[in-house]
Protein backbone atom coordinates (compact mmCIF):
# COMPACT_ATOMS: atom_id res chain seq x y z
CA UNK A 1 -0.64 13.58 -5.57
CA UNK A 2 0.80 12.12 -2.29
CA UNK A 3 -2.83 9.53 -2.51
CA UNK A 4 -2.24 8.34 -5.64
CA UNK A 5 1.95 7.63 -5.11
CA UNK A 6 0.81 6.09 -2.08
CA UNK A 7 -1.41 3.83 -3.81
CA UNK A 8 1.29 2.58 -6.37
CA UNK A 9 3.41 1.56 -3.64
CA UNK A 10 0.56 -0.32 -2.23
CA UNK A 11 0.17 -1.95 -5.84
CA UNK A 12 3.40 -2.39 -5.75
CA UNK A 13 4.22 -3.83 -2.73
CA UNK A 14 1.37 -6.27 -3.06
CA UNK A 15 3.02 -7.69 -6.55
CA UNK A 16 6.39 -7.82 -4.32
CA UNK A 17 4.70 -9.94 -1.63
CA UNK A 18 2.08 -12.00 -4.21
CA UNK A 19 5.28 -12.73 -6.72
CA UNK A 20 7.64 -14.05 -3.47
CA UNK A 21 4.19 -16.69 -3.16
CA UNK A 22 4.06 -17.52 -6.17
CA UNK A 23 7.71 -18.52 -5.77
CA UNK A 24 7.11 -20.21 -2.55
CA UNK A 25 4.39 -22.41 -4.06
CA UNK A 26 6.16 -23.16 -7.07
CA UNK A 27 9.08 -24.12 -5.26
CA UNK A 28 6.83 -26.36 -3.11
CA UNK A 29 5.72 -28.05 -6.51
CA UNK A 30 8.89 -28.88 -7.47
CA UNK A 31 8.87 -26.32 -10.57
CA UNK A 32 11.74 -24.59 -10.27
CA UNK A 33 11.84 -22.63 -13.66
CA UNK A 34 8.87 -20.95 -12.41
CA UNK A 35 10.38 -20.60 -9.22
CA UNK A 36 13.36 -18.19 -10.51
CA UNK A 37 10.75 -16.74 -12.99
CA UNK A 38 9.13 -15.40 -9.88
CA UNK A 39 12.17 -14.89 -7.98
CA UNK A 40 13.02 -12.38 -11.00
CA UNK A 41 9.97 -10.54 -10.90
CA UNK A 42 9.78 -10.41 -7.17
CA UNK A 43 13.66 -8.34 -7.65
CA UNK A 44 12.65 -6.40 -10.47
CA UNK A 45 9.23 -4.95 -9.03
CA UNK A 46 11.27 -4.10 -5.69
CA UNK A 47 13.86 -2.25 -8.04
CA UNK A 48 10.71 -0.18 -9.11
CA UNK A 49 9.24 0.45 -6.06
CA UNK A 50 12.79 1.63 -4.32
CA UNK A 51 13.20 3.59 -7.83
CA UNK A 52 9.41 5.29 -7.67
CA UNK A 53 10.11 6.43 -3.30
CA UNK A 54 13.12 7.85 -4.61
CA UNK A 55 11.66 9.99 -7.48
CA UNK A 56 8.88 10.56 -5.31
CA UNK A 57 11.62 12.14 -2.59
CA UNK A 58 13.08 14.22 -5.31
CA UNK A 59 10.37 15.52 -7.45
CA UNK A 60 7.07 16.14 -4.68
CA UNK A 61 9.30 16.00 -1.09
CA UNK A 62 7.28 13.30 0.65
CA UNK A 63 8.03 9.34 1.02
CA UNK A 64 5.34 7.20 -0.36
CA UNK A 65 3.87 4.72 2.54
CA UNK A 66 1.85 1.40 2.54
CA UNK A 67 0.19 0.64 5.66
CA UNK A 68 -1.90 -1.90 4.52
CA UNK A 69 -1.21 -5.53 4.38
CA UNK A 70 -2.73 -7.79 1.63
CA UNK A 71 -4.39 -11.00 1.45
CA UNK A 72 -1.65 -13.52 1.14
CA UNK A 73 -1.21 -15.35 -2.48
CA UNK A 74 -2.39 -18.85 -2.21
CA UNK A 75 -2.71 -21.62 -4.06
CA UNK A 76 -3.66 -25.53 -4.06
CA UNK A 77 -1.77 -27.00 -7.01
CA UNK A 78 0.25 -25.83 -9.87
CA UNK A 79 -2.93 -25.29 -12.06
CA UNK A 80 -4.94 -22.98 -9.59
CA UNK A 81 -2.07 -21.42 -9.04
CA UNK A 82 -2.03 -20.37 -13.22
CA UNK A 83 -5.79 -19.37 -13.15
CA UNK A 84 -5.38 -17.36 -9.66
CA UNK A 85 -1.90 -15.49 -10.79
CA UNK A 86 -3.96 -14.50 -14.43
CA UNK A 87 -6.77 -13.20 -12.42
CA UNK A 88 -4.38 -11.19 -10.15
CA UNK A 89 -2.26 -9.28 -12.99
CA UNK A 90 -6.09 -8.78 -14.69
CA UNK A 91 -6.68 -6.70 -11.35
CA UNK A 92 -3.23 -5.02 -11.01
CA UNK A 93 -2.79 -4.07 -14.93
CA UNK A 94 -6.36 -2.18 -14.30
CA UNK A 95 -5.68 -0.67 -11.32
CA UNK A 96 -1.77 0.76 -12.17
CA UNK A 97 -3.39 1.71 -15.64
CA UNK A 98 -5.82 3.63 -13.64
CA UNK A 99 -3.72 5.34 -11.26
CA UNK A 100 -0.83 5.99 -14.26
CA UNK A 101 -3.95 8.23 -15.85
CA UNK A 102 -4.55 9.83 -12.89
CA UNK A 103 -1.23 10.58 -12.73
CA UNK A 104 -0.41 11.94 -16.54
CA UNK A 105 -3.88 13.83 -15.33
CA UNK A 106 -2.34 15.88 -12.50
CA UNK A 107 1.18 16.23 -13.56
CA UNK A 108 1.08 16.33 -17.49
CA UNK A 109 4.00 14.10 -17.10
CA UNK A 110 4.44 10.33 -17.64
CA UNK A 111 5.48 8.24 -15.22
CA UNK A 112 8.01 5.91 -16.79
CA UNK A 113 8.77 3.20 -13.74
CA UNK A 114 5.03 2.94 -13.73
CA UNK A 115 4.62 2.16 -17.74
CA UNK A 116 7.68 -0.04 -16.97
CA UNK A 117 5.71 -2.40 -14.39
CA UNK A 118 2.77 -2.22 -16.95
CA UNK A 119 4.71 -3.56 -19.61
CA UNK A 120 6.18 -6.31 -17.38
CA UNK A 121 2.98 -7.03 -16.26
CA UNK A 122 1.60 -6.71 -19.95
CA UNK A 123 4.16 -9.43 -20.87
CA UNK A 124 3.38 -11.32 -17.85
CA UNK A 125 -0.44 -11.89 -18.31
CA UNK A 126 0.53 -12.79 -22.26
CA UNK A 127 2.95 -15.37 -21.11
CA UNK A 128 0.39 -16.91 -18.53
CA UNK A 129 -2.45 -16.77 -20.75
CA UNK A 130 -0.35 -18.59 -23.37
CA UNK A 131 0.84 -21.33 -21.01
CA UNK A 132 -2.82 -21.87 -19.85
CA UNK A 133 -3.96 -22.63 -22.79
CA UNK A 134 -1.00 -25.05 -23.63
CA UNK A 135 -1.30 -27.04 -20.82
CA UNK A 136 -5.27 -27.22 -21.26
CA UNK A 137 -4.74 -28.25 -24.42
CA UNK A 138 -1.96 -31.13 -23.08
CA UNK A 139 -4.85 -31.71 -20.42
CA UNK A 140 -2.41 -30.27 -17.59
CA UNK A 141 0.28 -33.28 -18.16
CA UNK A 142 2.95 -33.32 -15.58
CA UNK A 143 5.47 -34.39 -17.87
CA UNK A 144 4.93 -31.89 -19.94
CA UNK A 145 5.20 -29.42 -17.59
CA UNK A 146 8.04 -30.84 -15.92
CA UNK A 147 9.86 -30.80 -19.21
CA UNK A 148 8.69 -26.84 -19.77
CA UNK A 149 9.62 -25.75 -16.53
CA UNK A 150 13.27 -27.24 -16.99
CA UNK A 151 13.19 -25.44 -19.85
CA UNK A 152 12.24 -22.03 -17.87
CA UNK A 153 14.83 -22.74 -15.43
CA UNK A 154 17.49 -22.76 -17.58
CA UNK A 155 16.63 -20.06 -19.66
CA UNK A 156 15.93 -17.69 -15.94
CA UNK A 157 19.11 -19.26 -14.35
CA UNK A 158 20.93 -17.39 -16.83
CA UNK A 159 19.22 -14.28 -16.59
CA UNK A 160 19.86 -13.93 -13.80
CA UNK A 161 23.03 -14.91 -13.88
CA UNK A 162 23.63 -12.23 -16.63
CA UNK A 163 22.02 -9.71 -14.02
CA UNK A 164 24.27 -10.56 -11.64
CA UNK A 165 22.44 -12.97 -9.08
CA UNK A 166 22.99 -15.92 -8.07
């Protein structure tokens, strides 16, 4: 039981670290829409991960640890970036999806933080997917994806807002 917590928090931890790259890179690229998109996920998968140790604590007695340290989250423009980050939730969705069974397996009971961060990520690799193939189809066009990531900005900016952050 302890093995497979432990490797959630890994997962988890490595979306926390991969999502505040994303943001750095975006940021870099002057897209700040996606910036805050990443910003938000980066809050909400910590708010998981401090919510999982906690129900960890209280149901099995032990603290879920991650040792390990990840390859950082790079990227050379704004379009390997979109290809990378699809690849990367790919890998993540399969390897939470396997540990959630493994979980259900040993404990009969679902874990609902970790169906939570599936559906995120669910809704994540559908957005990116989505937005690949639009700007493919616009042949990558930086006014175009100037003019959606003002968009994105807005429409996080008050999310967040409503969320309380600044």
């Amino acid at each position: 039981m302890q093995d497979l917590y432990n490797e959630v928090v890994k997962l988890l931890n490595q979306l926390i670290r991969s999502s505040k790259d994303a943001m750095s890179i975006c940021q870099k690229l002057t897209y700040n829409g996606h910036k805050r998109y990443y910003q938000t996920a980066t809050l909400c998968y910590t708010e998981k991960l401090l919510y999982l140790k906690k129900k960890a604590w209280d149901m099995f007695q032990f603290m879920p640890m991650d040792d390990s340290m990840s390859e950082p989250y790079t990227a050379q423009g704004y379009k390997d970036h979109f290809l990378k980050w699809e690849k990367f939730l790919k890998s993540c969705i399969d390897t939470l999806s396997s540990l959630n069974k493994q979980l259900f397996t040993e404990t009969g009971i679902e874990n609902c933080t970790i169906t939570d961060v599936l559906s995120h990520l669910y809704k994540d690799q559908e957005r990116t997917i989505r937005q690949i193939k639009q700007y493919n189809e616009s042949g990558w066009n930086p006014i175009e994806l100037h003019a959606d990531d003002r968009k994105l900005h807005s429409k996080m900016k008050h999310k967040m807002k409503k969320a309380g952050y600044k």
